[in-house]
N, C-alpha and C. Protein backbone atom coordinates (compact mmCIF):
# COMPACT_ATOMS: atom_id res chain seq x y z
N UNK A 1 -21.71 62.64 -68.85
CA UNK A 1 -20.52 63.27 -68.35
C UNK A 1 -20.18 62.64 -67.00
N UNK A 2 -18.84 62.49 -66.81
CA UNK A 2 -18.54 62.03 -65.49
C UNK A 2 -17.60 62.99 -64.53
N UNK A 3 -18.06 62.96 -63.08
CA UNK A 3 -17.22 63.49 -62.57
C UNK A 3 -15.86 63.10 -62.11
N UNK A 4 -14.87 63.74 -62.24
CA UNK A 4 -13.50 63.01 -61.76
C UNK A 4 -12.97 64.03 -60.75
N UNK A 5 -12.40 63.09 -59.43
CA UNK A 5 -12.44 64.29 -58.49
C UNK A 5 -11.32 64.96 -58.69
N UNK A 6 -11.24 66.10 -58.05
CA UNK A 6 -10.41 67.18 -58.38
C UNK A 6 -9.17 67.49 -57.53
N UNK A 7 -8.28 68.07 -57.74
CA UNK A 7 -7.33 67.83 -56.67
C UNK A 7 -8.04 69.33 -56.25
N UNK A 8 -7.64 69.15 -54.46
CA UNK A 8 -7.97 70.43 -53.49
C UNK A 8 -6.64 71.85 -53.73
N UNK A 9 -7.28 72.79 -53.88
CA UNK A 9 -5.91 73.96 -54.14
C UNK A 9 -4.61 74.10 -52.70
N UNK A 10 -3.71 73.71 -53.63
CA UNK A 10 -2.55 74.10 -52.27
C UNK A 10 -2.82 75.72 -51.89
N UNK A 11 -2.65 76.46 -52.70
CA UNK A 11 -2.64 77.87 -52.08
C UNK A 11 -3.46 78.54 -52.71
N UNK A 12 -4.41 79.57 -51.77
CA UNK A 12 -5.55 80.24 -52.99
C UNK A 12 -5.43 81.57 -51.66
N UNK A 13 -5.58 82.43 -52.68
CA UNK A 13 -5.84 84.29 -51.98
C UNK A 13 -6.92 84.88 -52.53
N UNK A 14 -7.32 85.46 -51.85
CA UNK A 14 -8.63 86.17 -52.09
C UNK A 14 -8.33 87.77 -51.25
N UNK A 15 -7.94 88.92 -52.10
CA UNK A 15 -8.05 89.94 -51.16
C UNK A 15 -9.49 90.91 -50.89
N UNK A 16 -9.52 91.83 -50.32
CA UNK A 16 -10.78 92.68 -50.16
C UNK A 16 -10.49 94.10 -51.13
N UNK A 17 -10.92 93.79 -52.22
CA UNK A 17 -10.71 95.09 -53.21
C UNK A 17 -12.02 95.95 -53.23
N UNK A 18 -11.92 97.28 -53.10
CA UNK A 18 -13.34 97.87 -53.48
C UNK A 18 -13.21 98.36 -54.97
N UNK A 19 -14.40 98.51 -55.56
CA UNK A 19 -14.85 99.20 -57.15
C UNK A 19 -13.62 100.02 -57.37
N UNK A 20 -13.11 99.59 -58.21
CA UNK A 20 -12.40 100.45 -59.24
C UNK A 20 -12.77 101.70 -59.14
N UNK A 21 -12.57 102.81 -59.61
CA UNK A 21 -13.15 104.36 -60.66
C UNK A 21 -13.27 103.78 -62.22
N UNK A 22 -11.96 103.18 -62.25
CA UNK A 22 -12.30 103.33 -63.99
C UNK A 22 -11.10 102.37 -64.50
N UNK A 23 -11.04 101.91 -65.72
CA UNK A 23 -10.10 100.77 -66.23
C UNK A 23 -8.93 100.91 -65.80
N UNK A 24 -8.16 101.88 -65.63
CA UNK A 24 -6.83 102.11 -65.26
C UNK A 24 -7.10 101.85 -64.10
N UNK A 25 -7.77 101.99 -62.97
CA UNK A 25 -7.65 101.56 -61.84
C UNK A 25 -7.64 100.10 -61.49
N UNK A 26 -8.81 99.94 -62.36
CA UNK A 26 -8.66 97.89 -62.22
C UNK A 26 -7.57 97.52 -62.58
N UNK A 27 -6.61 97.73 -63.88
CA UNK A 27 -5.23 97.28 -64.07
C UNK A 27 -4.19 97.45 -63.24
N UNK A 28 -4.20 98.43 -62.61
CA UNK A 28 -3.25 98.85 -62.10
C UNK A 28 -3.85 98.05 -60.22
N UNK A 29 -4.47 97.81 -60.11
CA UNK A 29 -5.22 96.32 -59.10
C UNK A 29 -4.20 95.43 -59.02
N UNK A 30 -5.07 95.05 -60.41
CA UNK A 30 -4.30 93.67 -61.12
C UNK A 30 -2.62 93.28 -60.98
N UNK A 31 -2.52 94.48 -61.57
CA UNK A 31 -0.78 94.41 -61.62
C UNK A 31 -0.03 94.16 -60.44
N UNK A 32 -0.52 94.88 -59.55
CA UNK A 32 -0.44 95.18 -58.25
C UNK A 32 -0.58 93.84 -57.05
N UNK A 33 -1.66 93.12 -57.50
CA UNK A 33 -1.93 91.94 -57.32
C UNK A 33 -1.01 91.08 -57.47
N UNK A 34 -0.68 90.67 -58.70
CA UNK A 34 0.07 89.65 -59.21
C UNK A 34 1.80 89.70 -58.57
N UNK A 35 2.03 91.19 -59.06
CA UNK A 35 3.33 91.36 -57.94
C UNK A 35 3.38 91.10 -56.35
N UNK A 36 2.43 91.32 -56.01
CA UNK A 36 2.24 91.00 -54.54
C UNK A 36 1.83 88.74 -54.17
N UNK A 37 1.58 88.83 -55.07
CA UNK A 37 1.38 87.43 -54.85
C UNK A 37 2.33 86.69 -55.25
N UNK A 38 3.07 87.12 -56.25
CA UNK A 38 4.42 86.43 -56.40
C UNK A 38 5.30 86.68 -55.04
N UNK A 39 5.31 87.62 -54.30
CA UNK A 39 6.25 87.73 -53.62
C UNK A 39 5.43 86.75 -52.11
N UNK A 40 4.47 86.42 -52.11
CA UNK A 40 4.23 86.11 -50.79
C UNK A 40 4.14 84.34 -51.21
N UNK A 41 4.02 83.55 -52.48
CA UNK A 41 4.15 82.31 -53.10
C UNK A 41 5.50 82.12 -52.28
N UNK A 42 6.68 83.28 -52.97
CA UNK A 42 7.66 82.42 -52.63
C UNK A 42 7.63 82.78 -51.24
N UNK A 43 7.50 83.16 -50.46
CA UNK A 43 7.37 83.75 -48.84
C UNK A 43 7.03 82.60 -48.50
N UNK A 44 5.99 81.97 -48.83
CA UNK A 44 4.94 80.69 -47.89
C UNK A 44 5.74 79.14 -48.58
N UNK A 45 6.37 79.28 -48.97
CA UNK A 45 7.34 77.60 -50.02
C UNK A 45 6.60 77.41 -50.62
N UNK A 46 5.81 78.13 -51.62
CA UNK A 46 5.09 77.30 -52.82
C UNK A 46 5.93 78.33 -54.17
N UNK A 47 5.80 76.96 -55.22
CA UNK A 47 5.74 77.22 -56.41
C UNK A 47 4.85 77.65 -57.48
N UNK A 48 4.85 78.87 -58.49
CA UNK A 48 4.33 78.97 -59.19
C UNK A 48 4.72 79.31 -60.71
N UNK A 49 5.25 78.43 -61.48
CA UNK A 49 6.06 78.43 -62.72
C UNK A 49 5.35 79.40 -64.08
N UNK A 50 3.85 78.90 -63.98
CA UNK A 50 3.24 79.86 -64.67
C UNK A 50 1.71 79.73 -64.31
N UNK A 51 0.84 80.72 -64.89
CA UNK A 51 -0.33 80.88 -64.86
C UNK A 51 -1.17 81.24 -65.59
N UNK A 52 -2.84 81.17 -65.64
CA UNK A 52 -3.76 81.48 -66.64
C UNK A 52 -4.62 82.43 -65.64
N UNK A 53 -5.47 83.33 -66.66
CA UNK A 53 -6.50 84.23 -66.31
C UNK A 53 -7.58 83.62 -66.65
N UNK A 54 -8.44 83.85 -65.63
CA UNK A 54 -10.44 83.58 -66.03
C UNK A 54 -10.62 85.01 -65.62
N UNK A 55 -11.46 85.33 -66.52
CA UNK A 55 -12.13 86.42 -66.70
C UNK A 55 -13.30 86.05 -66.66
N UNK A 56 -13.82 86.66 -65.60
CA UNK A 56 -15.84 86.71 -64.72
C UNK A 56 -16.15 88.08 -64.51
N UNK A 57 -17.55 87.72 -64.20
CA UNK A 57 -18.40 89.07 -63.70
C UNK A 57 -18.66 89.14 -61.92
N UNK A 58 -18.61 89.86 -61.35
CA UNK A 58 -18.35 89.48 -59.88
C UNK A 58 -19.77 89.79 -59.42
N UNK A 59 -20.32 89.08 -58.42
CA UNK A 59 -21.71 88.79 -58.06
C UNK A 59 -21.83 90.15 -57.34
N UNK A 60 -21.53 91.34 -57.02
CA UNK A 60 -21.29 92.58 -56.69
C UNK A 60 -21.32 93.45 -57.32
N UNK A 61 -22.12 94.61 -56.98
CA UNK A 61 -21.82 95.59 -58.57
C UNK A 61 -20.54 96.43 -58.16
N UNK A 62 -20.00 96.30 -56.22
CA UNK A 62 -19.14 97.41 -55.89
C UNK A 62 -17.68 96.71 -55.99
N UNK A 63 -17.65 95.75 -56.27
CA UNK A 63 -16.24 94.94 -55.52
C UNK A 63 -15.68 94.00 -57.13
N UNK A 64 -14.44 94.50 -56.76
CA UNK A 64 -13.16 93.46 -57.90
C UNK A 64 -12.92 92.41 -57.34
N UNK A 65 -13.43 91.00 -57.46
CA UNK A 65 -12.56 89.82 -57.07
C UNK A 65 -11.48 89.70 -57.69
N UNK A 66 -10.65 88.97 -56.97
CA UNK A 66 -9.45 88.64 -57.53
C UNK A 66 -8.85 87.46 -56.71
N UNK A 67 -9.02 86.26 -56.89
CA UNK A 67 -8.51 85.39 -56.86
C UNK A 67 -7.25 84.75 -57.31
N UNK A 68 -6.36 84.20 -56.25
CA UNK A 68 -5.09 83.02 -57.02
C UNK A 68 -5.16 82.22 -56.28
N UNK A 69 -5.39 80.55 -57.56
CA UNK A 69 -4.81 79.40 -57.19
C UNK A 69 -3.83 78.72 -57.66
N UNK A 70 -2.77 78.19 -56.82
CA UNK A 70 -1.45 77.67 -57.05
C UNK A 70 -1.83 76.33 -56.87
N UNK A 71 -1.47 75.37 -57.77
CA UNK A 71 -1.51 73.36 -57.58
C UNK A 71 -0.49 73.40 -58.34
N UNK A 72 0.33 72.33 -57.57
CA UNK A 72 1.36 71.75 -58.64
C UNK A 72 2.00 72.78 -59.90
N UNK A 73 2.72 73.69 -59.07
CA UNK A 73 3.13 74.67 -59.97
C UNK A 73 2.13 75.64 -60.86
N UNK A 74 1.15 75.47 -60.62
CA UNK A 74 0.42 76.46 -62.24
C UNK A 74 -0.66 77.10 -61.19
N UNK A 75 -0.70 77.52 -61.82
CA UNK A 75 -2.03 78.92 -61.20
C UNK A 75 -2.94 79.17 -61.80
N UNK A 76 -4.03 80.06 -61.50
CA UNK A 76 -4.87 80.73 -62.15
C UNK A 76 -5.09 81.91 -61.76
N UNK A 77 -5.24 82.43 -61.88
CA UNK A 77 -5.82 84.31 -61.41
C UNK A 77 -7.09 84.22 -61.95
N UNK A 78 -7.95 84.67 -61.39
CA UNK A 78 -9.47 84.78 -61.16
C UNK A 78 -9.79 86.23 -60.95
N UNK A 79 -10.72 86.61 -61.93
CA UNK A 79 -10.76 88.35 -61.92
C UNK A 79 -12.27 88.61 -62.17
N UNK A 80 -12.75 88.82 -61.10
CA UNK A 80 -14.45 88.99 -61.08
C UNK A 80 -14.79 90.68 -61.40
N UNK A 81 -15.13 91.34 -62.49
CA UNK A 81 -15.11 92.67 -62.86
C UNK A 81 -16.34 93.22 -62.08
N UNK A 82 -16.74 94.26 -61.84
CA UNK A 82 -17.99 94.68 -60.86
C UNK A 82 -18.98 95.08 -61.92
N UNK A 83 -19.94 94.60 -62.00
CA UNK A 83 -21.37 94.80 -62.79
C UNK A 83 -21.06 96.16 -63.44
N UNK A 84 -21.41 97.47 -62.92
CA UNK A 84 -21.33 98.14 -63.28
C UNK A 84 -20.09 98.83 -64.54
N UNK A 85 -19.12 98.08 -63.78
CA UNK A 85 -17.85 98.19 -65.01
C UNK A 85 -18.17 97.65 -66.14
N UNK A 86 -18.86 96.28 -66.02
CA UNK A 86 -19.12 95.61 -67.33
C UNK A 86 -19.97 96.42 -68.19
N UNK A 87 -20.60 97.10 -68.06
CA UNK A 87 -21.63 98.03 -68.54
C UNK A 87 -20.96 99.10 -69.13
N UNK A 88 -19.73 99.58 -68.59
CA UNK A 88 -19.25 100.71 -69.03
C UNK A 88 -18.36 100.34 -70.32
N UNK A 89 -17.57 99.52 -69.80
CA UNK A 89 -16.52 98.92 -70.63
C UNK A 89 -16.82 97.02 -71.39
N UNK A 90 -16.46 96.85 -72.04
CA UNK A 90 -15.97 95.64 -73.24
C UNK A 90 -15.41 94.60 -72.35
N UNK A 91 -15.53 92.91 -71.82
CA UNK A 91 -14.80 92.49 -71.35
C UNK A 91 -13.89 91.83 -72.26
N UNK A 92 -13.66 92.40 -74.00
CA UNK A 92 -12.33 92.12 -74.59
C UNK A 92 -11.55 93.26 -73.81
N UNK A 93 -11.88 94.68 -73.59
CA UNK A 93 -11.17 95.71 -73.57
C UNK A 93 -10.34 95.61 -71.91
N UNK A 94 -10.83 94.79 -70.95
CA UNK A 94 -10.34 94.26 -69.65
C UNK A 94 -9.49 93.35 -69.93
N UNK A 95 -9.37 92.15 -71.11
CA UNK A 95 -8.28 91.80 -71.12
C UNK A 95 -7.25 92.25 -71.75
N UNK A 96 -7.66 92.60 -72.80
CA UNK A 96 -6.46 93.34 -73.48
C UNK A 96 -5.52 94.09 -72.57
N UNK A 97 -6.55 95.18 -71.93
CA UNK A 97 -5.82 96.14 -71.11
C UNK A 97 -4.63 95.23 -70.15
N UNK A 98 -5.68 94.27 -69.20
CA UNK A 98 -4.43 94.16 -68.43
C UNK A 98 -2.98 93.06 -69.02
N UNK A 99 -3.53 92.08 -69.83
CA UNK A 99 -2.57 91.33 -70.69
C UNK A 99 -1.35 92.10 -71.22
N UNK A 100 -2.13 93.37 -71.48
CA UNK A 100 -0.62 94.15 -72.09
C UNK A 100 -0.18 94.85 -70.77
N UNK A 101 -0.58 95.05 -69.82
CA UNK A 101 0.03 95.54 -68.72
C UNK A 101 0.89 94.61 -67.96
N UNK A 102 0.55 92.79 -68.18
CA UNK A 102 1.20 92.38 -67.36
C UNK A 102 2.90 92.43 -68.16
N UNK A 103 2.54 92.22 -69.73
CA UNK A 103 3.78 91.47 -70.71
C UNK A 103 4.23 92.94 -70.29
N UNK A 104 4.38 94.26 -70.31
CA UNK A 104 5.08 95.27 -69.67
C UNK A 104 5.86 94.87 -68.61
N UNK A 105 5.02 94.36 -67.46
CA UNK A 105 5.59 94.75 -66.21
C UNK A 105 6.67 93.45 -66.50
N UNK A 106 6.69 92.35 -66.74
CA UNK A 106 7.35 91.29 -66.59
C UNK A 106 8.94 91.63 -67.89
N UNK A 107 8.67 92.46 -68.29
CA UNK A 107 9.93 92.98 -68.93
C UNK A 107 10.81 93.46 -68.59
């Protein structure tokens, strides 16, 4: 395998989220998130045309990461679930949930 270097992220956020209660709370994070980061993309002159989700486990059992990186138009959202959530809940049932929460909100 070879390495090929990578381009460095134009714009990346990282906020300070604490543990959820329960799935509706992480979505409603999420949602919350994404609207807020669209509005501060275009605030700072960057573009973001579209984006993908990674779905992780967050090295924390108390804390939701949530990451966005913007390059060259595309993004990613980065969603670190807290140990303990994973335990409670399915990480199909985290995407589903918020996937259908985002195709809602964007309607």
């Amino acid at each position: 395998m070879k390495f090929k270097k990578g381009l460095i992220p134009k714009y990346l956020i990282q906020p300070a989220i604490s543990c959820p209660a329960n799935m509706d709370d992480i979505v409603s994070s999420v949602i919350s998130f994404t609207h807020d980061i669209h509005e501060r993309i275009k605030k700072d002159g960057h573009e973001c045309d579209e984006y993908d989700i990674l779905y992780n486990v967050s090295y924390d059992q108390r804390h939701l990461e949530m990451w966005f990186v913007v390059n060259d138009k595309k993004g990613l959202l980065i969603l670190g679930f807290p140990q303990r959530m994973i335990m409670k809940y399915k990480p199909v049932d985290f995407k589903n949930a918020i996937e259908e929460a985002l195709k809602e909100s964007d309607e």
